[in-house]
N, C-alpha and C. Protein backbone atom coordinates (compact mmCIF):
# COMPACT_ATOMS: atom_id res chain seq x y z
N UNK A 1 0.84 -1.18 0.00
CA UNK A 1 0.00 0.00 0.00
C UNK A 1 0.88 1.24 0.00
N UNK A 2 0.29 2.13 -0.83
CA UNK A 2 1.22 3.69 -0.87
C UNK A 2 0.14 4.75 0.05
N UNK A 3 0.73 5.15 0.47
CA UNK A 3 0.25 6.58 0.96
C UNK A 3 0.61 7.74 -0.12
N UNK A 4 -0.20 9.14 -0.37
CA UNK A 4 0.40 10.15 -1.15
C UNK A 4 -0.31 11.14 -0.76
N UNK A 5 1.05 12.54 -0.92
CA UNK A 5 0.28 14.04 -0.19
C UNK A 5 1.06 14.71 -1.05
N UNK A 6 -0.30 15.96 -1.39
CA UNK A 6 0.12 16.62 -2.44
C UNK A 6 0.52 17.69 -1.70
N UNK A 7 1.38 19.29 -2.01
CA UNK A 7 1.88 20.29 -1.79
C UNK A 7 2.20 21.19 -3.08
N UNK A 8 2.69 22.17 -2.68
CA UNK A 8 2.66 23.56 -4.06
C UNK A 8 1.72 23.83 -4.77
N UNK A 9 0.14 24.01 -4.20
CA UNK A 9 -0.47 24.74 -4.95
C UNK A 9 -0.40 25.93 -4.24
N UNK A 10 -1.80 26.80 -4.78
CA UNK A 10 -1.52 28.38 -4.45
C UNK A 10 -2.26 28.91 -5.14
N UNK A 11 -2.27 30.45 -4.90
CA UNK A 11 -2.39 31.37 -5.80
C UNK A 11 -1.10 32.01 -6.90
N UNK A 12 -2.23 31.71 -8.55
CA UNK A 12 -1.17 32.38 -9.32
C UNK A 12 -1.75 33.09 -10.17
N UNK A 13 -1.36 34.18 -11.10
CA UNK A 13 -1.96 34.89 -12.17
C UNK A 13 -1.79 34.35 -13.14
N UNK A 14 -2.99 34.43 -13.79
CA UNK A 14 -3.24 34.09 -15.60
C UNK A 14 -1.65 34.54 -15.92
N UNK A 15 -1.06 33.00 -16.89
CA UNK A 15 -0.15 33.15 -17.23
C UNK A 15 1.35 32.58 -16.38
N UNK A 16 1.26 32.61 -15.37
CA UNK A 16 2.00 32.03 -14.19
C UNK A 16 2.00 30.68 -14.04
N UNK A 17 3.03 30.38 -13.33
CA UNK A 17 3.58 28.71 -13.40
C UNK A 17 3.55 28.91 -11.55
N UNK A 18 3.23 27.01 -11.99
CA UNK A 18 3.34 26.28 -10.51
C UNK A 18 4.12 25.13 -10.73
N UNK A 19 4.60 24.74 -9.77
CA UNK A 19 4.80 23.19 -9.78
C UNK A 19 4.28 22.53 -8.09
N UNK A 20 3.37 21.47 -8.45
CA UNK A 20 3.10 20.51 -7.51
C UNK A 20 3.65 19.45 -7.53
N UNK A 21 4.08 19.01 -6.20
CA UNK A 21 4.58 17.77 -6.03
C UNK A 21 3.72 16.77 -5.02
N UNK A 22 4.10 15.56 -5.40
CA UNK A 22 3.24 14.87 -4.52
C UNK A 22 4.22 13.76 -3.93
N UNK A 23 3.96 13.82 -2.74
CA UNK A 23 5.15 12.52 -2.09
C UNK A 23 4.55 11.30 -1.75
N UNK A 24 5.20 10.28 -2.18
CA UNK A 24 4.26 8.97 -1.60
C UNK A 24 5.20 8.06 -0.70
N UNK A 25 4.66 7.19 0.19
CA UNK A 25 5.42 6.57 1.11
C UNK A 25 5.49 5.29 0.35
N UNK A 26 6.15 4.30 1.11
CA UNK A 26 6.44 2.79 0.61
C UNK A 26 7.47 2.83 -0.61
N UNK A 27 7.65 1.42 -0.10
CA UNK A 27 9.05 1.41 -0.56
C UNK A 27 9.23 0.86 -1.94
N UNK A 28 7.95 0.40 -2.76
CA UNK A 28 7.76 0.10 -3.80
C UNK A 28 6.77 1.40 -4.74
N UNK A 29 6.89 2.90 -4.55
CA UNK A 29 6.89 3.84 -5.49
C UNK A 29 7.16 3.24 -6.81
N UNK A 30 8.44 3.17 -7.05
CA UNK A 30 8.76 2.75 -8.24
C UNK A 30 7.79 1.90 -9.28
N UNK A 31 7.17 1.05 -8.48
CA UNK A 31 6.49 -0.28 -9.41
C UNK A 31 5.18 0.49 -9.47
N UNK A 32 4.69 1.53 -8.83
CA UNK A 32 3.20 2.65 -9.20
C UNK A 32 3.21 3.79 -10.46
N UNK A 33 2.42 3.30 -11.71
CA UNK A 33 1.78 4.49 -12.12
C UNK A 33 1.57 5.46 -11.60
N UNK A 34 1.50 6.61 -11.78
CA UNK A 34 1.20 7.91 -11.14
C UNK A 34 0.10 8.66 -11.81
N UNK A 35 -0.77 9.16 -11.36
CA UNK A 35 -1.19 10.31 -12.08
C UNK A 35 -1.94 11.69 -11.14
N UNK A 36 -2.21 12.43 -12.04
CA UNK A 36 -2.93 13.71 -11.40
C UNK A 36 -4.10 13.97 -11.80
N UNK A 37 -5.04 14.38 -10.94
CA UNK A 37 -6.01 15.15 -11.62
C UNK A 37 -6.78 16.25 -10.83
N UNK A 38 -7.85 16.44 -11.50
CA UNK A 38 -8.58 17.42 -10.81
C UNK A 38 -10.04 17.87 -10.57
N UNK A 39 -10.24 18.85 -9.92
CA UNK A 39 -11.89 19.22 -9.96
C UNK A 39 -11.98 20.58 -9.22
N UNK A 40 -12.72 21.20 -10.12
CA UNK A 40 -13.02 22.40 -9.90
C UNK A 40 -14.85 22.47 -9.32
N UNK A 41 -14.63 23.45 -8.37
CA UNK A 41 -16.49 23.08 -7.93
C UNK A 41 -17.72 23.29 -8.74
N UNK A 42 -18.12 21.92 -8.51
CA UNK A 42 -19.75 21.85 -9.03
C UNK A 42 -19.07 20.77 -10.38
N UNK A 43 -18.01 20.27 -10.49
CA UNK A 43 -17.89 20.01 -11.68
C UNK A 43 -17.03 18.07 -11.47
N UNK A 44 -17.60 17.45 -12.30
CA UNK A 44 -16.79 16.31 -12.04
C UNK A 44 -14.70 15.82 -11.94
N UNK A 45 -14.50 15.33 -11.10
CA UNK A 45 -13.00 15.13 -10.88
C UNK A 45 -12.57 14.55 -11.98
N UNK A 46 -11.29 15.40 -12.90
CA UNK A 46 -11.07 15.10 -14.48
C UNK A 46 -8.99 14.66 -14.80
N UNK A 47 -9.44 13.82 -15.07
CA UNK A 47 -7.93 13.25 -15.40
C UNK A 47 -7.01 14.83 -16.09
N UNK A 48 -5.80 14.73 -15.45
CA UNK A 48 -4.75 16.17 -16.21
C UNK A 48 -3.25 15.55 -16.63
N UNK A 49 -3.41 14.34 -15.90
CA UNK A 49 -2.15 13.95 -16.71
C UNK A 49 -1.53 12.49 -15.73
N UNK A 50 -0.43 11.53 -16.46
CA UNK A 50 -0.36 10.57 -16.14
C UNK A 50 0.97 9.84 -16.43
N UNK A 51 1.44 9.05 -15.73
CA UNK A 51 2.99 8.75 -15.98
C UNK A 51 3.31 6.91 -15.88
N UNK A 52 4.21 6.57 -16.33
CA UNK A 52 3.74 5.13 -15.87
C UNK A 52 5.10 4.86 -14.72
N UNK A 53 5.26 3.42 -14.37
CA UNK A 53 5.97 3.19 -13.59
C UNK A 53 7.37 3.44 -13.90
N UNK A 54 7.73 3.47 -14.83
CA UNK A 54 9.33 3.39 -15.40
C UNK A 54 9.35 5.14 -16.08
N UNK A 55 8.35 5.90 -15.70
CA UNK A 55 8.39 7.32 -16.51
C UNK A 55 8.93 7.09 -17.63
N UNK A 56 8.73 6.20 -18.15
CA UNK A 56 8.70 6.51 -20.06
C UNK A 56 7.66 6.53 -20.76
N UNK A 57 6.62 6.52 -19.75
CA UNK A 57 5.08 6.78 -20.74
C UNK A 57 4.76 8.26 -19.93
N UNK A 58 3.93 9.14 -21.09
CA UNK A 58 2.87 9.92 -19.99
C UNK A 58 2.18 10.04 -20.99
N UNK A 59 1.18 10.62 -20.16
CA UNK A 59 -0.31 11.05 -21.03
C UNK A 59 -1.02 12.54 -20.65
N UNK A 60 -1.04 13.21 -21.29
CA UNK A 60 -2.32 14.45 -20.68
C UNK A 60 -3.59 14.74 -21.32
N UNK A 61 -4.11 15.45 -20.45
CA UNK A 61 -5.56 15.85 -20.77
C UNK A 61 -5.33 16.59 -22.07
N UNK A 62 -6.12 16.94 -23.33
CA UNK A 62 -6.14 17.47 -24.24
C UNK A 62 -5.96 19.06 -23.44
N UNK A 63 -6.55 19.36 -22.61
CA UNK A 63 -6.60 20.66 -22.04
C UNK A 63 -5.51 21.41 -21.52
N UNK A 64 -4.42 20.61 -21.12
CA UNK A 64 -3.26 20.76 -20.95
C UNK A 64 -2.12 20.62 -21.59
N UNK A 65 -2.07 19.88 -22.61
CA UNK A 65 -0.85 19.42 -23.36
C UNK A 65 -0.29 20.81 -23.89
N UNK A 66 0.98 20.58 -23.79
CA UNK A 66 1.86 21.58 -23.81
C UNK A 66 2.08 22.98 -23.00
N UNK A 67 1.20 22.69 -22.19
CA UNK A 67 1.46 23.44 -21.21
C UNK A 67 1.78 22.66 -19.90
N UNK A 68 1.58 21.99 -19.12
CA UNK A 68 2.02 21.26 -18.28
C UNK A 68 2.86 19.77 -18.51
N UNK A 69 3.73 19.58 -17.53
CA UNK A 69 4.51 18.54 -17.72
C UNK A 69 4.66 17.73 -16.36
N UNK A 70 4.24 16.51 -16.44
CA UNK A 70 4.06 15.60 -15.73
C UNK A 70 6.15 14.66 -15.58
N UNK A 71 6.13 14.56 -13.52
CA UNK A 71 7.50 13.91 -13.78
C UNK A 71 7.57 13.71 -12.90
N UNK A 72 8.53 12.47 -12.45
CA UNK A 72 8.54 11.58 -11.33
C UNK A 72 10.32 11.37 -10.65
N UNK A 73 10.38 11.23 -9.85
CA UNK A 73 11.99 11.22 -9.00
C UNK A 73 12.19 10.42 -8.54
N UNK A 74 12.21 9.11 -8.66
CA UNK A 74 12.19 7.35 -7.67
C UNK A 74 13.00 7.65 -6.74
N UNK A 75 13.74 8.40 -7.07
CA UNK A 75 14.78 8.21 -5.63
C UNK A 75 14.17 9.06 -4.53
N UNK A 76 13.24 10.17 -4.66
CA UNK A 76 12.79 11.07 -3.53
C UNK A 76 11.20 10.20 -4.09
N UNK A 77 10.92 9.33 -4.04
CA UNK A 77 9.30 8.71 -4.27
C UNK A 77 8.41 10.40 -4.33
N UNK A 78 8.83 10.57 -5.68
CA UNK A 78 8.05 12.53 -5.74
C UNK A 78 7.63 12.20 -7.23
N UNK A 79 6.70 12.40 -7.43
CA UNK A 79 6.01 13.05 -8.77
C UNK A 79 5.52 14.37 -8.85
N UNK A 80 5.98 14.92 -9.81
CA UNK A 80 5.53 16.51 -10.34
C UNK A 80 4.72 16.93 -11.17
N UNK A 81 3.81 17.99 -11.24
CA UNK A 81 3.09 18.29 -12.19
C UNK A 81 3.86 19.95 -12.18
N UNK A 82 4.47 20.13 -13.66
CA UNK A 82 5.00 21.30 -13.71
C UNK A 82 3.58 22.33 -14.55
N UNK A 83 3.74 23.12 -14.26
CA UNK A 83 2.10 23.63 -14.91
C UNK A 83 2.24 25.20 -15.31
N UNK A 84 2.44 25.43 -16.53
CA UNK A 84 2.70 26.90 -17.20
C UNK A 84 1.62 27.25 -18.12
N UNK A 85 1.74 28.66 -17.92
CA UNK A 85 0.98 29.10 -18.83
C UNK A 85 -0.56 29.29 -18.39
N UNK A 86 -0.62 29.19 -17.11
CA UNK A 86 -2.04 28.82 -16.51
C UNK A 86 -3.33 30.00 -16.70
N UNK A 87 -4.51 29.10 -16.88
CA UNK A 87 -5.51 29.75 -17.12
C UNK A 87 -6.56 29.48 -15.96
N UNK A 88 -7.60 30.54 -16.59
CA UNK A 88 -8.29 30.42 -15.59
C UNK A 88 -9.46 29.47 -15.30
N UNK A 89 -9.07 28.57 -16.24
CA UNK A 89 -10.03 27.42 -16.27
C UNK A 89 -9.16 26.49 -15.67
N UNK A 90 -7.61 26.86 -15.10
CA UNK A 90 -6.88 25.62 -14.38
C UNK A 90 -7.51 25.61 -12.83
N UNK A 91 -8.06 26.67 -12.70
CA UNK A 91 -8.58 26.63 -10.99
C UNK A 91 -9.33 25.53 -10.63
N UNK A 92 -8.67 24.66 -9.69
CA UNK A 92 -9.31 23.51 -9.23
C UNK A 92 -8.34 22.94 -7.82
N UNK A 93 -9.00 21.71 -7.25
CA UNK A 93 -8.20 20.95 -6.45
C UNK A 93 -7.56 20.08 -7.46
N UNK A 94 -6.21 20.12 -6.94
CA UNK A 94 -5.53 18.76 -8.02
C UNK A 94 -5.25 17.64 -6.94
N UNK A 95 -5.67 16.38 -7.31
CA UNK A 95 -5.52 15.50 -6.52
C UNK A 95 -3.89 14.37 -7.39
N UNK A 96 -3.36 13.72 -6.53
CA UNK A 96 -2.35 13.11 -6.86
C UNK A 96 -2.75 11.55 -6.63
N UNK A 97 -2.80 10.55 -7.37
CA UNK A 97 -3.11 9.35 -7.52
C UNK A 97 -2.43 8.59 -7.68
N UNK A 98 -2.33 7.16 -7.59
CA UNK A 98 -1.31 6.33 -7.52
C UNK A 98 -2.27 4.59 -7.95
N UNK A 99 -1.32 4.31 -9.14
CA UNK A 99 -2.05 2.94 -9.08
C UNK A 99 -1.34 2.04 -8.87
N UNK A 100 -1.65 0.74 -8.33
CA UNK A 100 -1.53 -0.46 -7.26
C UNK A 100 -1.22 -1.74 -8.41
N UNK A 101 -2.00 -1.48 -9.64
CA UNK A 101 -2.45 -3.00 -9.97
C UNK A 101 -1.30 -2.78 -10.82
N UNK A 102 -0.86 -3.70 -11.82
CA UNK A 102 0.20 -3.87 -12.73
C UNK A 102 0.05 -2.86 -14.07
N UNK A 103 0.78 -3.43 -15.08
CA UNK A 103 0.56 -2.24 -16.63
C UNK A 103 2.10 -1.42 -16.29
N UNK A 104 2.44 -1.29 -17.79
CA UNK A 104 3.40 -0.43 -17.76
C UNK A 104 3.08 0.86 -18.27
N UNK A 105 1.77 1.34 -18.43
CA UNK A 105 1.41 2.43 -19.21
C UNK A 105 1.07 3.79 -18.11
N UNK A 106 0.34 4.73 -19.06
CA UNK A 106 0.37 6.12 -18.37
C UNK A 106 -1.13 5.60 -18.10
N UNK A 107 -2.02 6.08 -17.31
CA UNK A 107 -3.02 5.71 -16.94
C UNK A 107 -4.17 6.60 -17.01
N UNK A 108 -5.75 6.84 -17.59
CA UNK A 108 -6.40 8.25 -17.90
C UNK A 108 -7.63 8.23 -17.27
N UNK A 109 -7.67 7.18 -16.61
CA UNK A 109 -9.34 6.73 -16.07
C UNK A 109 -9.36 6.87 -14.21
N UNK A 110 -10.13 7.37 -13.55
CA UNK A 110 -10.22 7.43 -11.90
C UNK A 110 -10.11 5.98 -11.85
N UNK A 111 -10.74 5.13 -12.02
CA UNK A 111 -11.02 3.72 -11.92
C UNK A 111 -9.82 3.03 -11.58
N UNK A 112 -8.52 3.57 -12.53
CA UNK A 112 -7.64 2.43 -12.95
C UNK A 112 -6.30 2.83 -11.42
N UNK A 113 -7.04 3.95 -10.49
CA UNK A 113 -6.35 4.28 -9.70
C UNK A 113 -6.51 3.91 -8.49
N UNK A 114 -5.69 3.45 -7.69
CA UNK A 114 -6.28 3.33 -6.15
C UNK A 114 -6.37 3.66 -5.12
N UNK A 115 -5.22 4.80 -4.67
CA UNK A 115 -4.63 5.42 -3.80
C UNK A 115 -4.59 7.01 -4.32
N UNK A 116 -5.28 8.06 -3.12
CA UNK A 116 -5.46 9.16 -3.53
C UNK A 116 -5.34 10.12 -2.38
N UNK A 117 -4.54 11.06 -2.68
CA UNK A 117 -4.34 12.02 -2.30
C UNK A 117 -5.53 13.09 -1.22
N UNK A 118 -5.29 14.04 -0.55
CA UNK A 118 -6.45 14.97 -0.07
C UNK A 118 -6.24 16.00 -1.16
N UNK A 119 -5.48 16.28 -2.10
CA UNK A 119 -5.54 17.50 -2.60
C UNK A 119 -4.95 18.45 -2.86
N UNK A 120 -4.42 19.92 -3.38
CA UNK A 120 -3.88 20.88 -3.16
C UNK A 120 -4.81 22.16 -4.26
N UNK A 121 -5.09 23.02 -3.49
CA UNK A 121 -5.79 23.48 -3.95
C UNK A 121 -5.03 24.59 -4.83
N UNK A 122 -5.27 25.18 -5.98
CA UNK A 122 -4.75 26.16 -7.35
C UNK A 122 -5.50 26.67 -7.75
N UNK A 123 -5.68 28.26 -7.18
CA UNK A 123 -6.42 29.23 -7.88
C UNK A 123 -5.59 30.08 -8.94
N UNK A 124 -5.86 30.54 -10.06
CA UNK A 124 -5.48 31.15 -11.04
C UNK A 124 -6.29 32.71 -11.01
N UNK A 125 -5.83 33.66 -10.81
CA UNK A 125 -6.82 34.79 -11.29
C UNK A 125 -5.87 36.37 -11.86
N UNK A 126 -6.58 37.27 -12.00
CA UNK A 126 -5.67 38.05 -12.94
C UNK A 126 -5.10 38.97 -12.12
């Protein structure tokens, strides 16, 4: 079982960069998919991006690509969501996820995850 806690959100202005990290415990990080996502209120919790166990896969939300970059550190069990260019449709909780079951891929579905984060909350405004 992993534990994971997210940190570095905030307030930023349209246009401004964050980076969140999320730390997970146990000593088998390595063999977990990772991913992130999010939800903004009133609105369903939406995949933003995804990494696999060996970080040679990722995946993002159409909404993000090329602006954020998803990345992982085995040796500090840390995954990052680097996030530029932010709008104001990025305002949400981003939650940090972790999957359990096998696959070497980036992962895009809540389902395929098992272990989740409380959150970090990222407001964007001008």
């Amino acid at each position: 079982q992993v534990q994971v806690a997210e940190s570095g959100g905030g307030l930023v202005q349209v246009g401004g960069s964050l980076r969140l990290s999320c730390a997970a415990s146990g000593r088998t990080f390595s063999r977990y998919a990772m991913g992130w996502f999010r939800q903004a209120p009133g609105k369903e919790r939406e995949f933003v991006a995804g990494i696999s166990w060996s970080g040679g896969s990722t995946s993002y939300a159409d909404s993000v690509k090329g602006r954020f970059t998803i990345s992982r550190d085995t040796a500090k069990n840390t995954v990052y969501l680097q996030m530029n260019s932010l709008k104001f449709e990025d305002t949400a909780t981003y939650y940090c996820a972790a999957r359990g079951g096998g696959g070497s891929s980036a992962y895009s579905a809540r389902g395929q995850y098992d272990y989740w984060g409380q959150g970090t909350q990222v407001t964007v405004s001008s």
